[in-house]
Protein backbone atom coordinates (compact mmCIF):
# COMPACT_ATOMS: atom_id res chain seq x y z
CA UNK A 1 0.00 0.00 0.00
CA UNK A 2 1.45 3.00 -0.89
CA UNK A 3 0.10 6.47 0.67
CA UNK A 4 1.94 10.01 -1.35
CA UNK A 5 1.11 13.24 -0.71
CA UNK A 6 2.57 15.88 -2.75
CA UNK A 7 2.35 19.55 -1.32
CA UNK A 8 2.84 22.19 -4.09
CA UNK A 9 3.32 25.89 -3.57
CA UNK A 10 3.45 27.91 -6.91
CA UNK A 11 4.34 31.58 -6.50
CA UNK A 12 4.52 34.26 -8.58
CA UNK A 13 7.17 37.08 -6.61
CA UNK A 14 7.17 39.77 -9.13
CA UNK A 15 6.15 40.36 -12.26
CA UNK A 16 8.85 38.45 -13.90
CA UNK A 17 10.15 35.88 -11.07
CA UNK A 18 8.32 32.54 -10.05
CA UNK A 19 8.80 30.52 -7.23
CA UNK A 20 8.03 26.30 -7.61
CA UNK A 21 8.38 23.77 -4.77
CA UNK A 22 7.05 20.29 -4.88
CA UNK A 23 7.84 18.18 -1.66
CA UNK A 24 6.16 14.80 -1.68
CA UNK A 25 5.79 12.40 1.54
CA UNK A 26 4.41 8.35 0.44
CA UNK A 27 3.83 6.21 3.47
CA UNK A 28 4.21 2.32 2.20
CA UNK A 29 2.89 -0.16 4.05
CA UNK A 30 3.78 -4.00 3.10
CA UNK A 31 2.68 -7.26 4.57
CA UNK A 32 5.74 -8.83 4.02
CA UNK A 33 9.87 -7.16 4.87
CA UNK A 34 10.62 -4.00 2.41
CA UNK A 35 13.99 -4.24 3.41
CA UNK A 36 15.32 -3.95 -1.07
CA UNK A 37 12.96 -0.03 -0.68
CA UNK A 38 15.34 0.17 2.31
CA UNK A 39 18.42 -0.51 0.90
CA UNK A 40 17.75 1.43 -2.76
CA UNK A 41 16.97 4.46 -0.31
CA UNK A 42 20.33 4.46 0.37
CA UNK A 43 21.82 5.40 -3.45
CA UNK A 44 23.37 8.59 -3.92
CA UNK A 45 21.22 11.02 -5.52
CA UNK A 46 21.41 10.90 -9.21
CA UNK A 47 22.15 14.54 -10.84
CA UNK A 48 21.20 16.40 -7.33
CA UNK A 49 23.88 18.77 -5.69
CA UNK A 50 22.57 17.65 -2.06
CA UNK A 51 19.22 15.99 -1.53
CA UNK A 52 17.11 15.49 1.76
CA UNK A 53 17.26 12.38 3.54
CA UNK A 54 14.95 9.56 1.61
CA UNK A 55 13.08 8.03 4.42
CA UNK A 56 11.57 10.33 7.28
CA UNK A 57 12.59 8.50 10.32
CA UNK A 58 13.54 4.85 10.95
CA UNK A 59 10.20 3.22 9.71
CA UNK A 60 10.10 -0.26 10.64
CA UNK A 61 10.28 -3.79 8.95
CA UNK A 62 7.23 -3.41 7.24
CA UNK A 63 6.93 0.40 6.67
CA UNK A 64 8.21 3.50 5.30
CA UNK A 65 7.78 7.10 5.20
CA UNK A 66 9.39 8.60 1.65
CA UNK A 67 10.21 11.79 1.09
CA UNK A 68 11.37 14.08 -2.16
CA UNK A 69 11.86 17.28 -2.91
CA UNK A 70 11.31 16.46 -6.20
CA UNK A 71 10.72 20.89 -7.47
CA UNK A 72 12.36 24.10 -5.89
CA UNK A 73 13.39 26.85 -8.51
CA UNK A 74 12.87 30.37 -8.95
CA UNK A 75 12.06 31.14 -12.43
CA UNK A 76 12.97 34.19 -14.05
CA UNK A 77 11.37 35.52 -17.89
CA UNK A 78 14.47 37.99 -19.55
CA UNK A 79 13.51 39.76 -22.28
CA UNK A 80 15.38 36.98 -24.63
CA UNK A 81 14.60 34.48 -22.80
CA UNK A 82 13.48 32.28 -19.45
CA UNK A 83 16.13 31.30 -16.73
CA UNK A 84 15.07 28.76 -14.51
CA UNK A 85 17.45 28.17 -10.98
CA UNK A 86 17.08 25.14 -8.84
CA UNK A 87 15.54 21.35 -9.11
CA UNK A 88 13.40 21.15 -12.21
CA UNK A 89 12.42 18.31 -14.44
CA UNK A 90 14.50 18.43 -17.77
CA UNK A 91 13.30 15.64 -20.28
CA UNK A 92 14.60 15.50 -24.10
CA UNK A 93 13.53 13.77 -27.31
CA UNK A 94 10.31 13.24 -29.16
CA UNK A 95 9.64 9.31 -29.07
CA UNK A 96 6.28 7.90 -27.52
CA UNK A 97 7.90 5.36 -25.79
CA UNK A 98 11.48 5.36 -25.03
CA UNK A 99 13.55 8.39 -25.93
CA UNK A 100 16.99 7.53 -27.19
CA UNK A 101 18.26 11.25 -25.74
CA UNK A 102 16.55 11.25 -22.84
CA UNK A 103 18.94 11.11 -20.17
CA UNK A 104 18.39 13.00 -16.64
CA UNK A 105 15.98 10.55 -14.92
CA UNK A 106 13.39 9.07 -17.04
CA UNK A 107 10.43 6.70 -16.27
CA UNK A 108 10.77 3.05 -16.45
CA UNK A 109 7.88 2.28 -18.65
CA UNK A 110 7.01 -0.18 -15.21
CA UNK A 111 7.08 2.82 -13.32
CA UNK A 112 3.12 3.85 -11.71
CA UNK A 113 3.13 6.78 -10.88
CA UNK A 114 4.33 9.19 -13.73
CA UNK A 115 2.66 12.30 -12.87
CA UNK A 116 5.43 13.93 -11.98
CA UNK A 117 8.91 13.75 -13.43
CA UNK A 118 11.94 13.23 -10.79
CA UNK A 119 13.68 16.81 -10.08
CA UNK A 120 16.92 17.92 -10.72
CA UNK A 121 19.28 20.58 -10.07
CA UNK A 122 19.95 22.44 -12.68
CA UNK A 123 20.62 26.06 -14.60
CA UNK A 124 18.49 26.36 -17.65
CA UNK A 125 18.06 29.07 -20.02
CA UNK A 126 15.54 28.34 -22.75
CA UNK A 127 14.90 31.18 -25.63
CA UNK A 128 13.10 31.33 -28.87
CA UNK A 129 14.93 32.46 -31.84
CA UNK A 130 12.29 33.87 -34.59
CA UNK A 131 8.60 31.90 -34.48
CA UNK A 132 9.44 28.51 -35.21
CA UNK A 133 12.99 27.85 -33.10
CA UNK A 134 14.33 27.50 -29.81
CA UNK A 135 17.40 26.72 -28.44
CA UNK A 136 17.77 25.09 -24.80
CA UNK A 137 21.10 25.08 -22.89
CA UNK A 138 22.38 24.44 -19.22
CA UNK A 139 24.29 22.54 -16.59
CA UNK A 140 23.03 20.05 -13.85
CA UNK A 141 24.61 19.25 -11.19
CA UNK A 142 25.44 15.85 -9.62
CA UNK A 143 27.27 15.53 -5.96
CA UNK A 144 29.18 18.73 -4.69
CA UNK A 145 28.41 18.88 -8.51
CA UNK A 146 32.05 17.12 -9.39
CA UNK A 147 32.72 16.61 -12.85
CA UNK A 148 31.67 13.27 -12.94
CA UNK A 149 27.96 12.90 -11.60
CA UNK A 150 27.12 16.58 -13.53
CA UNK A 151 26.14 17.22 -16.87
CA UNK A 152 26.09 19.77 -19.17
CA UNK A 153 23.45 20.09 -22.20
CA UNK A 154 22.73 21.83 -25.24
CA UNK A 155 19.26 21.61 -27.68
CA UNK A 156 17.64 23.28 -30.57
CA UNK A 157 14.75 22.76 -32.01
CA UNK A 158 13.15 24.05 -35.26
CA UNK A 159 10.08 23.42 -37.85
CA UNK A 160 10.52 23.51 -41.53
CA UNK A 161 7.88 22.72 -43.84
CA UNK A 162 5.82 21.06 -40.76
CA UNK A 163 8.16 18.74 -39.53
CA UNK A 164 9.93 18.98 -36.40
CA UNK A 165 13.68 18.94 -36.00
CA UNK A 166 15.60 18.44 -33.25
CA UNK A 167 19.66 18.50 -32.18
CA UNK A 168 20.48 17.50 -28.46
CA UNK A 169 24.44 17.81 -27.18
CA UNK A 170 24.76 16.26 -23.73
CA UNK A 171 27.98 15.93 -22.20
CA UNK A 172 28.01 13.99 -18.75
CA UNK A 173 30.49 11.48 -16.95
CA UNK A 174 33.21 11.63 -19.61
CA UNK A 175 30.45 11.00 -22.32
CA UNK A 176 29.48 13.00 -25.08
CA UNK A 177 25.73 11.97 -26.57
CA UNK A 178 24.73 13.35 -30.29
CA UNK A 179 21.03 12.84 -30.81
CA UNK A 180 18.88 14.24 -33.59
CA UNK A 181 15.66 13.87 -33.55
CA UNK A 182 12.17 14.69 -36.45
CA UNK A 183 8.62 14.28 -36.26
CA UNK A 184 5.36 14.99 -38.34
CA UNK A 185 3.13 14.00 -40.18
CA UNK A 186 2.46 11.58 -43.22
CA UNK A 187 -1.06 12.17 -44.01
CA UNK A 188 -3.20 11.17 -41.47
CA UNK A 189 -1.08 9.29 -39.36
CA UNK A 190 2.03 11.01 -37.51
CA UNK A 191 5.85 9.70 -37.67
CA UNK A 192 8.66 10.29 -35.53
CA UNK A 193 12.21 8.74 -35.78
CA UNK A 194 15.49 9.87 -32.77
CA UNK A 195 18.83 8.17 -32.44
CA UNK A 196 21.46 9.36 -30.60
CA UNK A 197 25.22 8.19 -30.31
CA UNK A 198 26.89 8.28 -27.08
CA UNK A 199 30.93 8.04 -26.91
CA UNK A 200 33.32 7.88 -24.63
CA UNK A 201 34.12 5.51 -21.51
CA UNK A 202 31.53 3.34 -23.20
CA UNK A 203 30.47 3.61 -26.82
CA UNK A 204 26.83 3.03 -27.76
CA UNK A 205 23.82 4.39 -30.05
CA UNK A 206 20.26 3.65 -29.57
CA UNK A 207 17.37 4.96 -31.90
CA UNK A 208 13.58 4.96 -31.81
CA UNK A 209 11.14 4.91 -34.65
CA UNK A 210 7.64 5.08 -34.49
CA UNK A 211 3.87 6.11 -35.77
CA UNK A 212 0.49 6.66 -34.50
CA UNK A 213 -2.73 7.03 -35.96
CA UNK A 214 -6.25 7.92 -35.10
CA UNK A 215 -8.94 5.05 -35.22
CA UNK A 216 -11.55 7.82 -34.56
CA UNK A 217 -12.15 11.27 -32.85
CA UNK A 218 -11.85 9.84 -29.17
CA UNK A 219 -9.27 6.93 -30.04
CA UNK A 220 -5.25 6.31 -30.54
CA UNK A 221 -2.83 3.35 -31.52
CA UNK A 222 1.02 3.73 -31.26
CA UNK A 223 3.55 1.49 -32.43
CA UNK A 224 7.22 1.79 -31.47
CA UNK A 225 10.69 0.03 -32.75
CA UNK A 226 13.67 0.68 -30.36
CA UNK A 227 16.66 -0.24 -30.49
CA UNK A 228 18.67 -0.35 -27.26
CA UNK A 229 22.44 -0.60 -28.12
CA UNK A 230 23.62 -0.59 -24.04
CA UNK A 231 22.13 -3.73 -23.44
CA UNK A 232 22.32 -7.36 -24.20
CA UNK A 233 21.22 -9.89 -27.19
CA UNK A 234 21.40 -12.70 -24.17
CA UNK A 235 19.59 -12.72 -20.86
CA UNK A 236 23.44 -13.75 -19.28
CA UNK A 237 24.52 -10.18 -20.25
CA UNK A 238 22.04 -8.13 -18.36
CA UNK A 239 23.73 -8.25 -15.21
CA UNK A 240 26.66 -6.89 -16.70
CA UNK A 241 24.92 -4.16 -18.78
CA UNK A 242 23.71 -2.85 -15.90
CA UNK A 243 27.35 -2.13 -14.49
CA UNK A 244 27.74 0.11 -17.60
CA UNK A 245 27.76 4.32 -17.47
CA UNK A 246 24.89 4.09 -19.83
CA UNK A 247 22.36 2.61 -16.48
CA UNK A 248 23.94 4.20 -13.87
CA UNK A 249 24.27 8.26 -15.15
CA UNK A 250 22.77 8.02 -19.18
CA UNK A 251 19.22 6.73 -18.11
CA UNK A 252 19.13 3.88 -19.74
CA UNK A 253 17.33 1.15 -17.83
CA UNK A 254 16.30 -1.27 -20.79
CA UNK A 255 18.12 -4.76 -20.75
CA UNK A 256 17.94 -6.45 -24.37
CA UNK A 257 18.78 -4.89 -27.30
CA UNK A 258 15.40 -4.73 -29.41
CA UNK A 259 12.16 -3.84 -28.92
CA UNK A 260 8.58 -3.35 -30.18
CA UNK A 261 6.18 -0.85 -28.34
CA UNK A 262 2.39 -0.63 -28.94
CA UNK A 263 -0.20 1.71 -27.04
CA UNK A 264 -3.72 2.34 -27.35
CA UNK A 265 -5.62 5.71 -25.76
CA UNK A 266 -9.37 6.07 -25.70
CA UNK A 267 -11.89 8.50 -24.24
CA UNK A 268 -14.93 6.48 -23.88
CA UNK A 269 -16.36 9.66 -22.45
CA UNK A 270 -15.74 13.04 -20.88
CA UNK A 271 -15.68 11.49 -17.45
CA UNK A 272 -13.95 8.14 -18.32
CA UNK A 273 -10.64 7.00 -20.09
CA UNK A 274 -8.94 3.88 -20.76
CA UNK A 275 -5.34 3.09 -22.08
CA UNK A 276 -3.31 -0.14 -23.02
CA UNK A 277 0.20 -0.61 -23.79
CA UNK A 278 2.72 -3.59 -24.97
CA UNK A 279 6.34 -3.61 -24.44
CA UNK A 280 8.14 -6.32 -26.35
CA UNK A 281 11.53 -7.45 -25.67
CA UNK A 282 12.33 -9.02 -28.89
CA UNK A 283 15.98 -10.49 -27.90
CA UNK A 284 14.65 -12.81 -24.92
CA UNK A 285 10.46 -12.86 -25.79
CA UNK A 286 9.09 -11.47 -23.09
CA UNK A 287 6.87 -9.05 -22.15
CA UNK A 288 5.27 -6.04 -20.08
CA UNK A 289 1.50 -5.79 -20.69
CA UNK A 290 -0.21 -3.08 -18.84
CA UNK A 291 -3.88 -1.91 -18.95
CA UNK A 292 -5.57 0.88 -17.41
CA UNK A 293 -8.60 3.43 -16.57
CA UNK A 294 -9.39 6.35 -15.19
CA UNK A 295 -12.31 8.12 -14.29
CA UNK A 296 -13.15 11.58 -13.46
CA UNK A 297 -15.56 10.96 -10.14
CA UNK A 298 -15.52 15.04 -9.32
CA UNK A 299 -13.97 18.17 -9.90
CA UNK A 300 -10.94 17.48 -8.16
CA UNK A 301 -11.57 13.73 -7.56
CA UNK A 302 -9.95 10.73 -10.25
CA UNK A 303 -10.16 6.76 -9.31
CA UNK A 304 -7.73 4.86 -11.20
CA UNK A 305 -7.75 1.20 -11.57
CA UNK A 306 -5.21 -0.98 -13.40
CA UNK A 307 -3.43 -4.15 -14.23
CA UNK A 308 0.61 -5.34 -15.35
CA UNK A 309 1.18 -8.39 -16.70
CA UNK A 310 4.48 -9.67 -17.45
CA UNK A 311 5.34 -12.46 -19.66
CA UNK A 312 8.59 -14.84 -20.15
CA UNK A 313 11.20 -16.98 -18.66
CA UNK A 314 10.88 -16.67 -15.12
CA UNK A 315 13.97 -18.97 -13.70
CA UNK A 316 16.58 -17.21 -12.00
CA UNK A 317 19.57 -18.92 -11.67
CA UNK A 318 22.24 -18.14 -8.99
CA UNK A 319 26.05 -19.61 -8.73
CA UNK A 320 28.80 -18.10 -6.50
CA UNK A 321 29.64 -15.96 -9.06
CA UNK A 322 26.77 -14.48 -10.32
CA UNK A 323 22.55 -14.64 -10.66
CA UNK A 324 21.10 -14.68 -14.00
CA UNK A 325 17.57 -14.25 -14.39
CA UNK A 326 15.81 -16.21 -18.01
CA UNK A 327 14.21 -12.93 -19.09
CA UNK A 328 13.95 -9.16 -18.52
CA UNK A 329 10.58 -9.53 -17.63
CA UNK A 330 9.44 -12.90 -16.61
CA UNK A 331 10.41 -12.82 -13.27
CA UNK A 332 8.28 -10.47 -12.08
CA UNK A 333 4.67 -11.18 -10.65
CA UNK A 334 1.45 -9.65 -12.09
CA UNK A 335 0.09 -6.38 -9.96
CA UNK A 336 -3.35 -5.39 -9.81
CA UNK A 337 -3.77 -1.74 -8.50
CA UNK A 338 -6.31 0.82 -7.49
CA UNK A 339 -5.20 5.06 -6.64
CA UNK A 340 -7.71 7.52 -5.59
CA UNK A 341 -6.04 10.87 -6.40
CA UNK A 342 -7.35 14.42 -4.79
CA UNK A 343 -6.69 17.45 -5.81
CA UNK A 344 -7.07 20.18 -3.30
């Protein structure tokens, strides 16, 4: 059972300056030991100067109080521009699924609750040049913001003839990542197509290519190729992939090497929606299957009820050197859940 509460003050100080902070507490409760919640508290914050604490108090065996600062920046609007000063979320590319150049803290597709992006601290100046243009530059910083757990990052984006062009520059723990990126449309349907090239310490690319069309007026399909160079034709590579720069700092948490995304979005009505999505690992056959609804029960009220299903080779086998599990996704156990969320 898992409890948040996210408290939000927005506040505009001037004319020109904003003030954001986010801070979210999320009581879990579990009927059996959440000792692994315990122990991943303990990481180092990725791409934060300093962080608060991740648990509020000691908790016990079977519960524990998170808590994030997860926004707290001043914004600022220049007459060129918009400077924003503190934790922010900072995402990049244009795929549906999985964004080849998205690096500072993306979602695991498994991931709940994806409201809100994960924070982090950062400088950001983002200006328009002419109608159609922007360009988007700044630094984040990691611990005591050392060289090696910041970043530093550079985009521009344009529109010619009504497709959508992209150029991302990222340079973080000795790697440099080139990604371009276009999107549009092809008739009725839309198109977009991302790859970026990371060298360095480790030397990878990974590219994403997709389309989506309308069925109707209230309905969407998606479909998705990715291809995830970091990670491994063979389910015995995966624990080594994940020892790589590209998991721990380039936000890469895919295992295999290919896969095949498919979503579906439908308003049934103005009160209710429903979603479905497939994510195929194509290198070891298995699969993440998720469903879900939500509905609209007041103003300020949504009930949200869902279901993952995971599919593949669920044996893990351990030696005194080293556990390797069949599949990327077989070994985990389907989850049926149900979030009330209030708005107040």
């Amino acid at each position: 059972l898992q409890m948040p509460l996210r408290l939000m003050w927005d506040q505009n100080l001037t004319g020109r300056v904003n003030f954001e902070s986010h801070l979210q507490f999320t009581q879990v409760v579990s009927t059996e030991s959440i000792g692994a919640l315990r122990r991943a508290t303990l990481r180092d914050p990725t791409y934060r100067f300093d962080d608060l604490d991740a648990t509020l108090g000691d908790g016990s065996e079977k519960s524990l109080t998170l808590q994030n600062l997860d926004r707290f920046n001043v914004q600022i609007r220049l007459d060129q521009g918009d400077l924003t000063l503190g934790r922010q979320s900072i995402a990049f590319g244009n795929s549906r699924f999985v964004s080849p150049s998205d690096v500072f803290l993306p979602f695991d597709v498994r991931t709940l609750d994806q409201e809100y992006r994960r924070g982090v601290d950062a400088v950001r100046y983002q200006a328009s040049i002419g109608d159609l243009s922007e360009i988007d530059v700044g630094f984040v910083m990691g611990a005591s913001a050392q060289s090696q757990t910041s970043a530093a990052f550079l985009q521009a984006r344009t529109n010619f003839q009504g497709q959508d062009y992209q150029v991302t520059l990222i340079d973080y723990a000795d790697q440099a990542l080139l990604g371009v990126g276009v999107e549009g449309s092809l008739g009725s349907s839309g198109y977009w197509a991302e790859v970026a090239a990371t060298q360095g310490s480790a030397d990878y690319l990974r590219a994403s290519l997709g389309v989506d069309f309308a069925l109707n007026a209230f309905s969407l399909v998606m479909v998705e190729y990715h291809y995830n160079g970091p990670g491994s034709e063979d389910p015995e590579g995966y624990l080594a992939a994940q020892e790589g720069v590209a998991f721990d700092k380039g936000g890469v948490y895919l295992l295999g090497r290919h896969y095949l995304a498919a979503g579906v979005q439908a308003q049934v009505n103005p009160l209710l929606s429903v979603s479905g999505q497939a994510l195929m690992n194509l290198s070891d056959d298995s699969a993440f299957l998720s469903m879900a609804t939500s509905y609209n029960a007041s103003e300020n009220t949504y009930i949200d009820v869902g279901y993952y299903h995971f599919l593949g080779d669920a044996v893990v086998t351990a030696t005194d050197l080293e556990i390797t599990q069949g599949s990327e996704y077989g070994i985990f156990p389907r989850s049926l859940y149900v979030s009330l969320r209030w708005y107040f």
